[in-house]
Protein backbone atom coordinates (compact mmCIF):
# COMPACT_ATOMS: atom_id res chain seq x y z
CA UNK A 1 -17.73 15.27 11.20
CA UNK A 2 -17.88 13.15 8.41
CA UNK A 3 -20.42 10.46 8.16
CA UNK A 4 -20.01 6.96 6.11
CA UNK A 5 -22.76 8.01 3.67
CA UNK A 6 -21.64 11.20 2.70
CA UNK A 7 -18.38 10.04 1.55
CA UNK A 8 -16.95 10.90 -1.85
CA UNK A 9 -14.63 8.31 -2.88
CA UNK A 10 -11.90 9.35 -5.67
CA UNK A 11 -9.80 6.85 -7.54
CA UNK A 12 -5.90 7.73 -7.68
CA UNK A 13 -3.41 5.86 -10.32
CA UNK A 14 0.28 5.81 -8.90
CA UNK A 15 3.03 4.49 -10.70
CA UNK A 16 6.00 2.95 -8.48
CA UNK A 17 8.42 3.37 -10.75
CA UNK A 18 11.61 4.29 -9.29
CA UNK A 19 9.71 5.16 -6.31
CA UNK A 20 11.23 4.06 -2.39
CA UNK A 21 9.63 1.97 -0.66
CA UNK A 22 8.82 3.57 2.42
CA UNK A 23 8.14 6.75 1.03
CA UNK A 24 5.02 5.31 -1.21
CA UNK A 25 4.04 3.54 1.48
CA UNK A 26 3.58 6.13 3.65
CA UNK A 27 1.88 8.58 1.20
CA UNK A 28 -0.54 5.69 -0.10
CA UNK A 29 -1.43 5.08 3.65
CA UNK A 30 -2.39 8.87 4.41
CA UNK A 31 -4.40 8.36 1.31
CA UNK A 32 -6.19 5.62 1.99
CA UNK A 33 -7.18 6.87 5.31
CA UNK A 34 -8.48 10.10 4.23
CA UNK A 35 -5.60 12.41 5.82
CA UNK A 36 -5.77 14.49 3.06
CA UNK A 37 -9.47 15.81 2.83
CA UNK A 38 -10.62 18.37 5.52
CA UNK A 39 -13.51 16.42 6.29
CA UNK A 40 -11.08 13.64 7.85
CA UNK A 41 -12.98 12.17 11.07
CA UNK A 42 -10.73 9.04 12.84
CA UNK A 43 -13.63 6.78 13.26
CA UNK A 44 -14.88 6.62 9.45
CA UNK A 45 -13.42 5.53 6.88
CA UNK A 46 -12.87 8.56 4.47
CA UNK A 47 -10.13 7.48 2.16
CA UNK A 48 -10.21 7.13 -1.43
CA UNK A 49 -8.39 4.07 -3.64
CA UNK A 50 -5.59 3.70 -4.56
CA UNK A 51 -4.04 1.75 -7.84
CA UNK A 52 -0.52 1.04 -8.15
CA UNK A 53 1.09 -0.01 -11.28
CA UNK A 54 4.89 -1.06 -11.76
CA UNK A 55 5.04 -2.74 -8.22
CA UNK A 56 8.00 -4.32 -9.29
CA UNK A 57 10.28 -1.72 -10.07
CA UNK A 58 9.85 0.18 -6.76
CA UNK A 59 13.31 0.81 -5.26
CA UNK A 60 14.53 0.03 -1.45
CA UNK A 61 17.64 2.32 -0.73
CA UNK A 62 21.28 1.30 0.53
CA UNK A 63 21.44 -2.46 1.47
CA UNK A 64 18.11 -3.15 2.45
CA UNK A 65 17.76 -5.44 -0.73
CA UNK A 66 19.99 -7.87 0.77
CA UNK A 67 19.96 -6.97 3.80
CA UNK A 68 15.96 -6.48 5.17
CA UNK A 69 14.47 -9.70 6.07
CA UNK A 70 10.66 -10.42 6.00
CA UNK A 71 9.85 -12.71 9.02
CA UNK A 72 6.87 -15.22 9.64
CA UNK A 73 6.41 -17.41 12.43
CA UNK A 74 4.38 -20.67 12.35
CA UNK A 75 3.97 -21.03 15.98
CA UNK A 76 5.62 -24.14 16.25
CA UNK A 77 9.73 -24.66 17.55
CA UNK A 78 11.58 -24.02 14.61
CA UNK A 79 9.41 -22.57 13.01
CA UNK A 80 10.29 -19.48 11.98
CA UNK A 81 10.99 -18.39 8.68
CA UNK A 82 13.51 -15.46 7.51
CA UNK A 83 13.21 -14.65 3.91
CA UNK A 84 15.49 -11.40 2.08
CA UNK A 85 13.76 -8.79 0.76
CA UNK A 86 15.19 -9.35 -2.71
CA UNK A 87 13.94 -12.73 -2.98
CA UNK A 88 10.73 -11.57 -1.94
CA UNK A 89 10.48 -8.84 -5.07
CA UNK A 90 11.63 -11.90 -6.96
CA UNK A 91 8.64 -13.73 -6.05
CA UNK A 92 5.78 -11.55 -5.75
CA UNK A 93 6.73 -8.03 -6.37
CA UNK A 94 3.64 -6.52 -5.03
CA UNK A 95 3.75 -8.09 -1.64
CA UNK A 96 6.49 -5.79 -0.73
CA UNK A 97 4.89 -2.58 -0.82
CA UNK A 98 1.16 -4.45 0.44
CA UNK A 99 3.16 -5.36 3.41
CA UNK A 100 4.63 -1.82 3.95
CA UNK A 101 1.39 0.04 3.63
CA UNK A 102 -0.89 -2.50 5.60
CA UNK A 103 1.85 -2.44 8.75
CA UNK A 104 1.30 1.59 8.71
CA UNK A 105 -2.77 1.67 8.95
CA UNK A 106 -4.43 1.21 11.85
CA UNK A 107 -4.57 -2.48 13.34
CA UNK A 108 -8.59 -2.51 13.88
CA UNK A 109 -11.56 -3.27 11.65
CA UNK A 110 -11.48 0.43 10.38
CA UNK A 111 -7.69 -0.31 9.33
CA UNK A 112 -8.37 -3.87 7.50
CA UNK A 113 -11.71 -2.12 5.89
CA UNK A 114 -9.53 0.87 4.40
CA UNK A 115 -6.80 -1.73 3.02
CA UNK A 116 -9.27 -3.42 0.91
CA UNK A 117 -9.30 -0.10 -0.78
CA UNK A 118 -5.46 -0.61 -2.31
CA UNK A 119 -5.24 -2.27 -5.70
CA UNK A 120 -1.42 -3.42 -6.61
CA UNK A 121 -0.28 -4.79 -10.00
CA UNK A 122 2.79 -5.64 -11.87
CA UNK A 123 2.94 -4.07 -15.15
CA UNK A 124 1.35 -0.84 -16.63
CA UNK A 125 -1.91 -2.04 -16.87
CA UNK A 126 -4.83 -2.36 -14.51
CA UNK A 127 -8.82 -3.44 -14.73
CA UNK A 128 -9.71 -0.42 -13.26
CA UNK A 129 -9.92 1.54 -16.29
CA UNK A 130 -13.81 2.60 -15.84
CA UNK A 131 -13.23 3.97 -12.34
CA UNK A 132 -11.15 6.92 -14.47
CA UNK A 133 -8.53 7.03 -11.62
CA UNK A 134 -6.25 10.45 -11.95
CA UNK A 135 -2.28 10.50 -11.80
CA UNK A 136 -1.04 11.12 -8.43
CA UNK A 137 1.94 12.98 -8.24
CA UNK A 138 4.35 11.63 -5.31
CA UNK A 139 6.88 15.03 -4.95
């Protein structure tokens, strides 16, 4: 079993480009949990980070641009709020896919601890330049 000080974090670079949605998501989540290592243990946190350039050319398949609605509820009557996923890439492309992969990690300290571990930008570039992160391929 793996313990939290033994832990040998990597840095991965992946480039949305043309990738869907859910499919990133889901890898980027198994990642950040630490899925992929054979010294996986559930209760610590063995995942490496993740960067994720191009956030806004990711691609959501059939309708779901128009169709998929992000909800939020204030609590009050009337309050809730229905807003299309293609307005939502409009406004802040990388809250998309930091939506998707946060709703597929555990919903627990060990969950909100491994999401601070995802770094999302628009664009090619990234500050993480010094952490040498290697290309991730997606297939």
């Amino acid at each position: 079993m793996a313990k939290k000080e033994e832990v040998e974090r990597k840095w991965w670079l992946v480039d949305a480009q043309g990738q869907v949605l859910g499919r990133l998501a889901s890898k980027i989540a198994h990642i950040l949990q630490g899925k992929h290592k054979p010294t996986y243990t559930a209760h610590v946190d063995t995942g490496d980070f993740v960067v994720v350039v191009n956030a806004e050319k990711i691609v959501l398949t059939g309708k779901k641009l128009t169709q998929k609605k992000y909800k939020h509820y204030s609590g009050y009557p009337g309050g809730l709020k229905e807003v299309p996923a293609e307005e939502v890439l409009k406004r802040k492309p990388t809250e998309l896919l930091h939506l998707a992969v946060r709703r597929m990690l555990p919903k627990n300290k060990l969950g909100r601890k491994m999401f601070t571990k995802l770094k999302i930008y628009v664009g090619g570039e990234h500050p993480h330049q010094a952490q040498r992160p290697e290309p991730l391929s997606l297939e």
